[in-house]
C-alpha atoms as a PDB file:
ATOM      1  CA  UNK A   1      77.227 113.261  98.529  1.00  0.00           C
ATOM      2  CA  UNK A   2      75.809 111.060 101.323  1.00  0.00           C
ATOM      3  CA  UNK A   3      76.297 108.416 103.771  1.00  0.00           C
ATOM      4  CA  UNK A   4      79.622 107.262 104.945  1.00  0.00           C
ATOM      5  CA  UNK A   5      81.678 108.470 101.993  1.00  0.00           C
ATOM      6  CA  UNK A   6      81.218 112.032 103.330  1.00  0.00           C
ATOM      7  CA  UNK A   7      83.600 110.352 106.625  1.00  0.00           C
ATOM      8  CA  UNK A   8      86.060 108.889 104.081  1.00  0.00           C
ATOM      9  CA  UNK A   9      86.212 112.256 102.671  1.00  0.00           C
ATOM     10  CA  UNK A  10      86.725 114.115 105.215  1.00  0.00           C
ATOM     11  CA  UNK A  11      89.270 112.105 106.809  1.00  0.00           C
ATOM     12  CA  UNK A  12      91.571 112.125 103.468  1.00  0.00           C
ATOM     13  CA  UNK A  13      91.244 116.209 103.179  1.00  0.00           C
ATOM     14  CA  UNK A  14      92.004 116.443 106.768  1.00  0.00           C
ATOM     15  CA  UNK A  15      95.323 114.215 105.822  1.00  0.00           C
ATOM     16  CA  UNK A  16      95.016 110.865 108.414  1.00  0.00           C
ATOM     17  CA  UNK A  17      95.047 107.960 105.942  1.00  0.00           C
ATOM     18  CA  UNK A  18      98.979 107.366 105.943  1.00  0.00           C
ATOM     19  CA  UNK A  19      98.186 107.374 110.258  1.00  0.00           C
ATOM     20  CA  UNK A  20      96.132 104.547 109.603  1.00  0.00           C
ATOM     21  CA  UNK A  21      97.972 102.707 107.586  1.00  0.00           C
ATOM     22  CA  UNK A  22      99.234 100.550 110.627  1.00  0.00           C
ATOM     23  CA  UNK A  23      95.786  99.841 111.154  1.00  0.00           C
ATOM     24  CA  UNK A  24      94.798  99.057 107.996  1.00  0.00           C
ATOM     25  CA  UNK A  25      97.445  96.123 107.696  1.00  0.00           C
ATOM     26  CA  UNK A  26      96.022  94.396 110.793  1.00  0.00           C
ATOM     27  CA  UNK A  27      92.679  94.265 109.806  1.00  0.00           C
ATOM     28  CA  UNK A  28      93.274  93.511 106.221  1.00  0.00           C
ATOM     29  CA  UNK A  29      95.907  90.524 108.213  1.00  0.00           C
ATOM     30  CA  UNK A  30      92.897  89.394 110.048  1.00  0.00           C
ATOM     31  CA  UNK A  31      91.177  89.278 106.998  1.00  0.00           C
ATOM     32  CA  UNK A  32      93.646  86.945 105.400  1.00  0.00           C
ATOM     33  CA  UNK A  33      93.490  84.343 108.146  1.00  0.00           C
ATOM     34  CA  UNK A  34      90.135  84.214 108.781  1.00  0.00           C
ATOM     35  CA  UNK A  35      89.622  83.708 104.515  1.00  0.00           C
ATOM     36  CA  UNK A  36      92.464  80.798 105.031  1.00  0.00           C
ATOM     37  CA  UNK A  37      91.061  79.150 107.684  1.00  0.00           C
ATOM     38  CA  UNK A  38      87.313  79.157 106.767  1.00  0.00           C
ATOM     39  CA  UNK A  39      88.438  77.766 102.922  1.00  0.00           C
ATOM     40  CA  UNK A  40      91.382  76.356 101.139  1.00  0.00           C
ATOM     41  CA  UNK A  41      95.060  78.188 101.531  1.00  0.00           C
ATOM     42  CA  UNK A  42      95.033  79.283  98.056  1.00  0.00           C
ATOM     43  CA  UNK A  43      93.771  82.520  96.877  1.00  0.00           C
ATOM     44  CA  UNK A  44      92.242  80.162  93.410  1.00  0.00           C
ATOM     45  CA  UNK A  45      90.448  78.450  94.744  1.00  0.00           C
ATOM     46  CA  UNK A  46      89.360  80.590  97.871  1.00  0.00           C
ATOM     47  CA  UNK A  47      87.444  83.570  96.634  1.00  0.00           C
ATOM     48  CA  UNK A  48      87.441  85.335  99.994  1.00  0.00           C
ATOM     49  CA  UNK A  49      90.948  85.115 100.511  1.00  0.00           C
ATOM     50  CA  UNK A  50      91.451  86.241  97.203  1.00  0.00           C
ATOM     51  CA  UNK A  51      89.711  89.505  97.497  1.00  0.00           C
ATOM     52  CA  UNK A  52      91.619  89.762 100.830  1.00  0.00           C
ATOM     53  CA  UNK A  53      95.033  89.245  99.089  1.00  0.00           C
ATOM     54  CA  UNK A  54      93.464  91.999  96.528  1.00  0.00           C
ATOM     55  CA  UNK A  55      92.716  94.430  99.195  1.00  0.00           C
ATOM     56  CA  UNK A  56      96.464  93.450 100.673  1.00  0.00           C
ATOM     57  CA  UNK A  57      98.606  94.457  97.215  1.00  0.00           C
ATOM     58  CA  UNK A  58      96.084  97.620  97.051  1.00  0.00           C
ATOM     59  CA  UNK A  59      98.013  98.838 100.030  1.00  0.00           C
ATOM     60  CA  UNK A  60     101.546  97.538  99.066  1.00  0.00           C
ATOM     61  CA  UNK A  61     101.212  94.963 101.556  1.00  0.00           C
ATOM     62  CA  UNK A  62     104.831  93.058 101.723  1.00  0.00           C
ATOM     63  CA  UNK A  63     104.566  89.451  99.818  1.00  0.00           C
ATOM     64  CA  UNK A  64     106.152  87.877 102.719  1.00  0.00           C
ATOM     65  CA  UNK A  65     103.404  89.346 105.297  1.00  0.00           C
ATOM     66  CA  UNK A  66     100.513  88.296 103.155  1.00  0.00           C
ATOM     67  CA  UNK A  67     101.630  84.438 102.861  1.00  0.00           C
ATOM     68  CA  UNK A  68     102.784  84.531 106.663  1.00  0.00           C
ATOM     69  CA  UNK A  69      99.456  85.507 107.386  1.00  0.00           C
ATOM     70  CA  UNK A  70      97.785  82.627 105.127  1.00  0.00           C
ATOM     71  CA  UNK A  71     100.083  80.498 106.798  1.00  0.00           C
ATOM     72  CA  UNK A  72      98.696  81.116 109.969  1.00  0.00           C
ATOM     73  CA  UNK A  73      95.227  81.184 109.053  1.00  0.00           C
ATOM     74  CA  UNK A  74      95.613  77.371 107.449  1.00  0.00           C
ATOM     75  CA  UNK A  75      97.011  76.517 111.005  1.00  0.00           C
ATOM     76  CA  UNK A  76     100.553  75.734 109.280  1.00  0.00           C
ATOM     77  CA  UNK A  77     102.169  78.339 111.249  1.00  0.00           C
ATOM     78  CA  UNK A  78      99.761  78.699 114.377  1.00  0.00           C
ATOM     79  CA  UNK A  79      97.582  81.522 115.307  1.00  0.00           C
ATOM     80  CA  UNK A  80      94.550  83.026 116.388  1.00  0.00           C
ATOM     81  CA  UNK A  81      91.261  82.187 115.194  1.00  0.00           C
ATOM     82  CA  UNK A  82      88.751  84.952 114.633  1.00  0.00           C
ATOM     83  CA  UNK A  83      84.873  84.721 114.095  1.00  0.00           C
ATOM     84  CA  UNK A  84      83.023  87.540 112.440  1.00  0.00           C
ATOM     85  CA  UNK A  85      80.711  89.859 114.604  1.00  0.00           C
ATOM     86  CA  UNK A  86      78.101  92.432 114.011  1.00  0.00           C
ATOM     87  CA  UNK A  87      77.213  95.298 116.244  1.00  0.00           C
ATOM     88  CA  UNK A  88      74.474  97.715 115.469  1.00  0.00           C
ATOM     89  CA  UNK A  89      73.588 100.622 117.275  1.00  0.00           C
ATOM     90  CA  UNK A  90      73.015 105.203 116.848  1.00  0.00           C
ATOM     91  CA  UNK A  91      75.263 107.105 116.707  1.00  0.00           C
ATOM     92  CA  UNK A  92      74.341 111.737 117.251  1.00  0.00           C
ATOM     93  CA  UNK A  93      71.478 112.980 115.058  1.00  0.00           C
ATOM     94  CA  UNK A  94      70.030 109.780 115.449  1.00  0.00           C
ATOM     95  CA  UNK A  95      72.030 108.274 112.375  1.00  0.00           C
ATOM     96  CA  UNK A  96      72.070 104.297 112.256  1.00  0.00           C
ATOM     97  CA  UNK A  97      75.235 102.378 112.238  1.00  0.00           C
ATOM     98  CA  UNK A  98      75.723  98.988 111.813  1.00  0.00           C
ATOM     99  CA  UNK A  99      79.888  97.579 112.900  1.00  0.00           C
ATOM    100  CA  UNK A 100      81.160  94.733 111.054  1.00  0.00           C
ATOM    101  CA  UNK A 101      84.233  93.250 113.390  1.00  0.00           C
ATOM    102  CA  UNK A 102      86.956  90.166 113.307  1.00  0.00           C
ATOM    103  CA  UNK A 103      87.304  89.210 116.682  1.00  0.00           C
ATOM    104  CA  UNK A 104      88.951  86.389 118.744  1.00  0.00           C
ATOM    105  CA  UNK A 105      87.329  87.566 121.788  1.00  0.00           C
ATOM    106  CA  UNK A 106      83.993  88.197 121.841  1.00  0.00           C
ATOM    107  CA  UNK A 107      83.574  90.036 124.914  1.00  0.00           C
ATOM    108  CA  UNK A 108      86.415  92.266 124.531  1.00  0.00           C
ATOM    109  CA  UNK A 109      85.139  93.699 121.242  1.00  0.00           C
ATOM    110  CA  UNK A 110      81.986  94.326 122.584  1.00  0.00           C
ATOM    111  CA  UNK A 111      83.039  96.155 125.538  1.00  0.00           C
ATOM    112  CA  UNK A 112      85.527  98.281 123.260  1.00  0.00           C
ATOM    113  CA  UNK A 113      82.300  98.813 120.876  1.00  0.00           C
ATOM    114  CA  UNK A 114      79.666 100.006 123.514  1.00  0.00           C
ATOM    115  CA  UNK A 115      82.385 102.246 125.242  1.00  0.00           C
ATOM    116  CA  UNK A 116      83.165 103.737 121.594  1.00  0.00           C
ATOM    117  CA  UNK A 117      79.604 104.609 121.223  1.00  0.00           C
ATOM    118  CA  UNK A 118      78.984 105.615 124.636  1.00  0.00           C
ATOM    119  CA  UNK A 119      81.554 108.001 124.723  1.00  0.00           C
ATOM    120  CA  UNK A 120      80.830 109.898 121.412  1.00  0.00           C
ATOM    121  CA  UNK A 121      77.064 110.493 122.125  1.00  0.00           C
ATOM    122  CA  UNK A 122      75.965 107.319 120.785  1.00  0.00           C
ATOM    123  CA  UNK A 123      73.810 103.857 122.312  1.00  0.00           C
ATOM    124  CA  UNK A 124      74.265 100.261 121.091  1.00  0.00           C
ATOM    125  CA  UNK A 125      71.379  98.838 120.496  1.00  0.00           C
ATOM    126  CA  UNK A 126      70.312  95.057 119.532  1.00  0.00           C
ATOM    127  CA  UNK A 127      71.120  93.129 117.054  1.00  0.00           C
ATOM    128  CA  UNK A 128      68.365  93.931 114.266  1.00  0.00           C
ATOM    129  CA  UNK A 129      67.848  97.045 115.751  1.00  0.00           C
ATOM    130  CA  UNK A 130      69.251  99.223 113.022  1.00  0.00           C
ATOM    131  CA  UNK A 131      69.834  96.871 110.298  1.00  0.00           C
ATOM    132  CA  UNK A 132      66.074  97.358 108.215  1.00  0.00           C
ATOM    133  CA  UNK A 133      67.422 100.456 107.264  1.00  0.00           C
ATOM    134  CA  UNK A 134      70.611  99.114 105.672  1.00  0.00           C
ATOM    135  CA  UNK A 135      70.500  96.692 102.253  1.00  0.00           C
ATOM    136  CA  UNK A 136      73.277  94.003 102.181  1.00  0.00           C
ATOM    137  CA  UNK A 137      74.754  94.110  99.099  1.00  0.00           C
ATOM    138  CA  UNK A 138      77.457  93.075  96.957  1.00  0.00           C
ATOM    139  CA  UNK A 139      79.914  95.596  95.084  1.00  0.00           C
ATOM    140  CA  UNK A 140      82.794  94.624  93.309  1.00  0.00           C
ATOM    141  CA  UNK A 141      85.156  97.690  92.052  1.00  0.00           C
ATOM    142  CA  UNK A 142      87.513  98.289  88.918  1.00  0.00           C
ATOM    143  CA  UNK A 143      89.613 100.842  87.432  1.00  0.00           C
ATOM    144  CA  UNK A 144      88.451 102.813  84.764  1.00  0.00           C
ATOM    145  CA  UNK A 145      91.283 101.219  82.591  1.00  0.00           C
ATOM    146  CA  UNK A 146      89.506  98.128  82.840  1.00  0.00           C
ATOM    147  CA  UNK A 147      86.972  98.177  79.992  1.00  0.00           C
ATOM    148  CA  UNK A 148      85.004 101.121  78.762  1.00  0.00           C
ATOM    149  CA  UNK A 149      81.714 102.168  80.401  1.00  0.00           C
ATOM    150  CA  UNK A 150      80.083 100.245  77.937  1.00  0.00           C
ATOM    151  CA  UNK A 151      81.848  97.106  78.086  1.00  0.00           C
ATOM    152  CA  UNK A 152      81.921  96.891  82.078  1.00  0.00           C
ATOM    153  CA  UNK A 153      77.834  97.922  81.539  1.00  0.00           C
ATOM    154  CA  UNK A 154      77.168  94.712  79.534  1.00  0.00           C
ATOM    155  CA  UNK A 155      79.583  92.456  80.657  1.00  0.00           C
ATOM    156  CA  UNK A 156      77.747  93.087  83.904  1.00  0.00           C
ATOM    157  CA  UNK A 157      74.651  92.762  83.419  1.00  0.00           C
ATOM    158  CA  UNK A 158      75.378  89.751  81.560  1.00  0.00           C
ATOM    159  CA  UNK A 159      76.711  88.085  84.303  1.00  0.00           C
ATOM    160  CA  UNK A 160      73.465  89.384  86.341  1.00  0.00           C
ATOM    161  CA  UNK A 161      74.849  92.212  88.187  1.00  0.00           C
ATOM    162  CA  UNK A 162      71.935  94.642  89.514  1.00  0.00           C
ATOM    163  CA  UNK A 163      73.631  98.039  88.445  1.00  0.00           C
ATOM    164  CA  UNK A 164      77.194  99.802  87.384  1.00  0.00           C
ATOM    165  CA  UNK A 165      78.023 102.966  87.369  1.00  0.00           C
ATOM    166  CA  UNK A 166      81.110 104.140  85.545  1.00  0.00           C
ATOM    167  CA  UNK A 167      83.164 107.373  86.245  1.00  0.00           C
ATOM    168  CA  UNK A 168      86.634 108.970  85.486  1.00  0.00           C
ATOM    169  CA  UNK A 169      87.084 106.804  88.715  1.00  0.00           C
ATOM    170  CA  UNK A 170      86.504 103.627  88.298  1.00  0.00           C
ATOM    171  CA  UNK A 171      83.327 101.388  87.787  1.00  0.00           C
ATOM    172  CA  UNK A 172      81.596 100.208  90.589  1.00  0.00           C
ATOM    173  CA  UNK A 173      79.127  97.212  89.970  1.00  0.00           C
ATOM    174  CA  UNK A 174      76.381  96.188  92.388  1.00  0.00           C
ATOM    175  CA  UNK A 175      74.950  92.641  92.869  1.00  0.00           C
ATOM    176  CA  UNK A 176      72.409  90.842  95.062  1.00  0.00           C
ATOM    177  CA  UNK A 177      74.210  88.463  97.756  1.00  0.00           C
ATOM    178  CA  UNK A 178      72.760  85.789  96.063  1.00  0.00           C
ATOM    179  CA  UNK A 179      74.559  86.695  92.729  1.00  0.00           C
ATOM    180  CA  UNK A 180      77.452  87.924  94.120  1.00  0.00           C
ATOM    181  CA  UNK A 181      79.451  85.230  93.462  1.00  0.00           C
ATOM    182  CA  UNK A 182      78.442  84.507  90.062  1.00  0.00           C
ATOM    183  CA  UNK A 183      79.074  88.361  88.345  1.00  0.00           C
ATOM    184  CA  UNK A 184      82.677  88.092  90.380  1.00  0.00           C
ATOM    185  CA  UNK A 185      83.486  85.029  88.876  1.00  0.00           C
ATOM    186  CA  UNK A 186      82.200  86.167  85.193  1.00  0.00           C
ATOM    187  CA  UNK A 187      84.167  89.567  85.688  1.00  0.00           C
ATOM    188  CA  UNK A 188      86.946  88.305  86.822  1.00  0.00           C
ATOM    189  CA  UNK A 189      87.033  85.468  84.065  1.00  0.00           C
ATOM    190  CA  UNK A 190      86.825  89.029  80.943  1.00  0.00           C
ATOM    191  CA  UNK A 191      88.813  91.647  82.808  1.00  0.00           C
ATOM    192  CA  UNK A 192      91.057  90.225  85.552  1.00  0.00           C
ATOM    193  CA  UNK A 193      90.719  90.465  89.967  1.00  0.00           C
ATOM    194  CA  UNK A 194      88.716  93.232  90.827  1.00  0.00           C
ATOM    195  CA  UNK A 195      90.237  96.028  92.971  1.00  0.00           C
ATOM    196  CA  UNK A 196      88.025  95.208  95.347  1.00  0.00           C
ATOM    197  CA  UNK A 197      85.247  92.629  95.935  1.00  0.00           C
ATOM    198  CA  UNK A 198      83.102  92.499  99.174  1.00  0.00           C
ATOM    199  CA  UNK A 199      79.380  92.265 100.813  1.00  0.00           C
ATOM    200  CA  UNK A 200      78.621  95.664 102.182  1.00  0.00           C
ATOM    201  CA  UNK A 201      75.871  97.318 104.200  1.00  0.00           C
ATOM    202  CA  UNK A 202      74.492 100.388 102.432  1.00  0.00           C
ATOM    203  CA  UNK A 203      71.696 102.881 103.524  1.00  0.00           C
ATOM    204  CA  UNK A 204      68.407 102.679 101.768  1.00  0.00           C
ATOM    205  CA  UNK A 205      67.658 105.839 103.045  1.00  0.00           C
ATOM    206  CA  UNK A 206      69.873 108.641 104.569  1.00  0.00           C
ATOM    207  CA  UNK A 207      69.064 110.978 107.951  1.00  0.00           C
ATOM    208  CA  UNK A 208      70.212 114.884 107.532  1.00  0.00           C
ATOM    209  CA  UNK A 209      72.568 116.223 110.422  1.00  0.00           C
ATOM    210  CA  UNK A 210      73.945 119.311 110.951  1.00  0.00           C
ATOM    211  CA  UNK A 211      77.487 120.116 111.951  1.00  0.00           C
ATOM    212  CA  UNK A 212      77.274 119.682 115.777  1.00  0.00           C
ATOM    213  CA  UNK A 213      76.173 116.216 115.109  1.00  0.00           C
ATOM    214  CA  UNK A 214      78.303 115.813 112.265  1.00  0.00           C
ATOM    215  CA  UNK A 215      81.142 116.437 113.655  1.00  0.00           C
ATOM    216  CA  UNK A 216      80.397 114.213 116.818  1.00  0.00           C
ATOM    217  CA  UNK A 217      79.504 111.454 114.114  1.00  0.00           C
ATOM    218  CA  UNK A 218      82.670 112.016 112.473  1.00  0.00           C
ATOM    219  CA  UNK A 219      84.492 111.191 115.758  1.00  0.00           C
ATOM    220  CA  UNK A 220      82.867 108.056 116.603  1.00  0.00           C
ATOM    221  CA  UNK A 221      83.086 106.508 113.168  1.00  0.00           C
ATOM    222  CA  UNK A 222      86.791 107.434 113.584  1.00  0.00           C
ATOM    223  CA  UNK A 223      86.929 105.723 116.903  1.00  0.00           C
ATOM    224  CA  UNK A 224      85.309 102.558 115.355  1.00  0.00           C
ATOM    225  CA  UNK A 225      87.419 102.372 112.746  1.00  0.00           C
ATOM    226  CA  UNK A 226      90.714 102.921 114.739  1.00  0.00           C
ATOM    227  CA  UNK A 227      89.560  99.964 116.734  1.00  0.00           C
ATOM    228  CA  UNK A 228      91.902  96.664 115.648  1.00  0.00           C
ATOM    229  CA  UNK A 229      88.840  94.691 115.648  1.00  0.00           C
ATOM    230  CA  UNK A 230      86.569  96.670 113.445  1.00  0.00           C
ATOM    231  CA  UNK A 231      86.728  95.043 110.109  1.00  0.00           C
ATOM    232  CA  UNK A 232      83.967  98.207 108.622  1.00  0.00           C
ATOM    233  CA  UNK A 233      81.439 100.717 109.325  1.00  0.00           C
ATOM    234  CA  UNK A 234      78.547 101.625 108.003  1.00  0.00           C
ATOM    235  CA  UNK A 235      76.135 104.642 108.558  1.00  0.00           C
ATOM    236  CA  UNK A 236      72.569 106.308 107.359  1.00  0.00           C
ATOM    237  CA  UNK A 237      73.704 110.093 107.248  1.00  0.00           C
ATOM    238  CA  UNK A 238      73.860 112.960 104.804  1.00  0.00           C
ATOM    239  CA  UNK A 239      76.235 116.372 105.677  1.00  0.00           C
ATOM    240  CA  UNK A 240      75.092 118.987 103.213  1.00  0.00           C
ATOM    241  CA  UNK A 241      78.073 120.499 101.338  1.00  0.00           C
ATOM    242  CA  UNK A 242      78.299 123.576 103.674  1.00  0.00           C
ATOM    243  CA  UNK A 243      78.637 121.913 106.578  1.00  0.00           C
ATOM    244  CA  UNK A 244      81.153 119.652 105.281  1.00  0.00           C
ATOM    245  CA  UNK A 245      83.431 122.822 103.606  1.00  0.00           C
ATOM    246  CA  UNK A 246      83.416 124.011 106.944  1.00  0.00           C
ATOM    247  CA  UNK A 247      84.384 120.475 109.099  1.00  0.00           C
ATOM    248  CA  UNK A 248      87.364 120.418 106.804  1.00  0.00           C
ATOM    249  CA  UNK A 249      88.109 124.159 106.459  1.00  0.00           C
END
């Protein structure tokens, strides 16, 4: 297991995800509004704000908070306007990380993000400075009650999706950016809204670290993330096993 799964892991064994859920709605809110604004006010015909509204139910998101938010977005019902931002920097072990934030002030966020890294033995860096070893994909996720492995396996790659891998989980299907787009559209079109739908950063190649720097990795992705603005992080690491047993022991 590698990369910044490992964090999400240890985060739900270590019992903090129902802490966050406050959290969670305001970025997934920000989410909303920025998808309404930038497109139509309709989920239809807005595929961003669709996958938003997605991520929104995913969480039992109230109705009435999800179309006050695409209210405001529109500019129907006032508020803020946000503007997507991308920090990149290393974090201990000399792991790369690349922040993906929704911010309405610029120099706020970045403040908040250099102090974050700062103060959990990290540096931001320049933008570009990390991001060569990152790929930016798309991955667009089902349940396992969806389709059979090998339905979800053609019907992918039929629609010109790179890869899918299929577990008692779920099915996970990976696309260009370019074709991103297209393979949502075709999946959606045989087996309904995917649970989730999004443009990610992932690691092309990972960095070992051991549990000092692990552990102080652990803490500033945790920072990041508790951070209203940060939308998602991303990181080049691998924890073996051991180590990891023992961070959540």
């Amino acid at each position: 297991m590698a990369g910044h799964s490992q964090f999400k892991n240890i985060m739900h064994r270590k019992g903090k995800q129902d802490a966050k859920r406050g959290k969670l709605f305001t970025k997934i809110i920000r989410e909303i509004m920025t998808a309404a604004r930038s497109g139509l006010p309709d989920p239809a015909a807005n595929p961003r704000l669709r996958a938003a509204v997605i991520a929104a139910r995913e969480v039992n998101m109230p109705k009435d908070t999800i179309e006050r938010a695409i209210k405001r977005g529109s500019g129907s019902d006032g508020g803020e306007a946000f503007e997507d931002m991308r920090y990149e920097g290393y974090g201990p072990g000399g792991v790369a990380v690349i922040v993906e934030a929704l911010t309405d002030n610029r120099n706020r966020t970045a403040s908040e993000v250099r102090s974050i890294f700062t103060k959990n033995g990290g540096v931001l860096g320049e933008t570009n400075s990390v991001a060569f070893n990152f790929q930016r994909l798309g991955v667009l996720s089902y349940p396992a009650a969806a389709a059979s492995a090998d339905a979800m396996f053609e019907a992918a790659l039929d629609a010109g999706a790179d890869n899918v891998e299929s577990s008692d989980d779920g099915h996970e299907v990976v696309t260009s950016v370019e074709g991103f787009a297209m393979v949502r559209d075709a999946l959606e079109a045989k087996f309904g809204p995917a649970q989730s739908a999004k443009l990610v950063y992932r690691a092309q190649n990972t960095v070992p670290v051991g549990e000092d720097a692990a552990e102080t990795l652990f803490a500033l992705i945790e920072a990041l993330e508790d951070s209203d603005d940060v939308q998602a992080v991303s990181a080049n690491f691998e924890v073996a096993e051991d180590v990891l047993a023992k961070l959540t022991a």
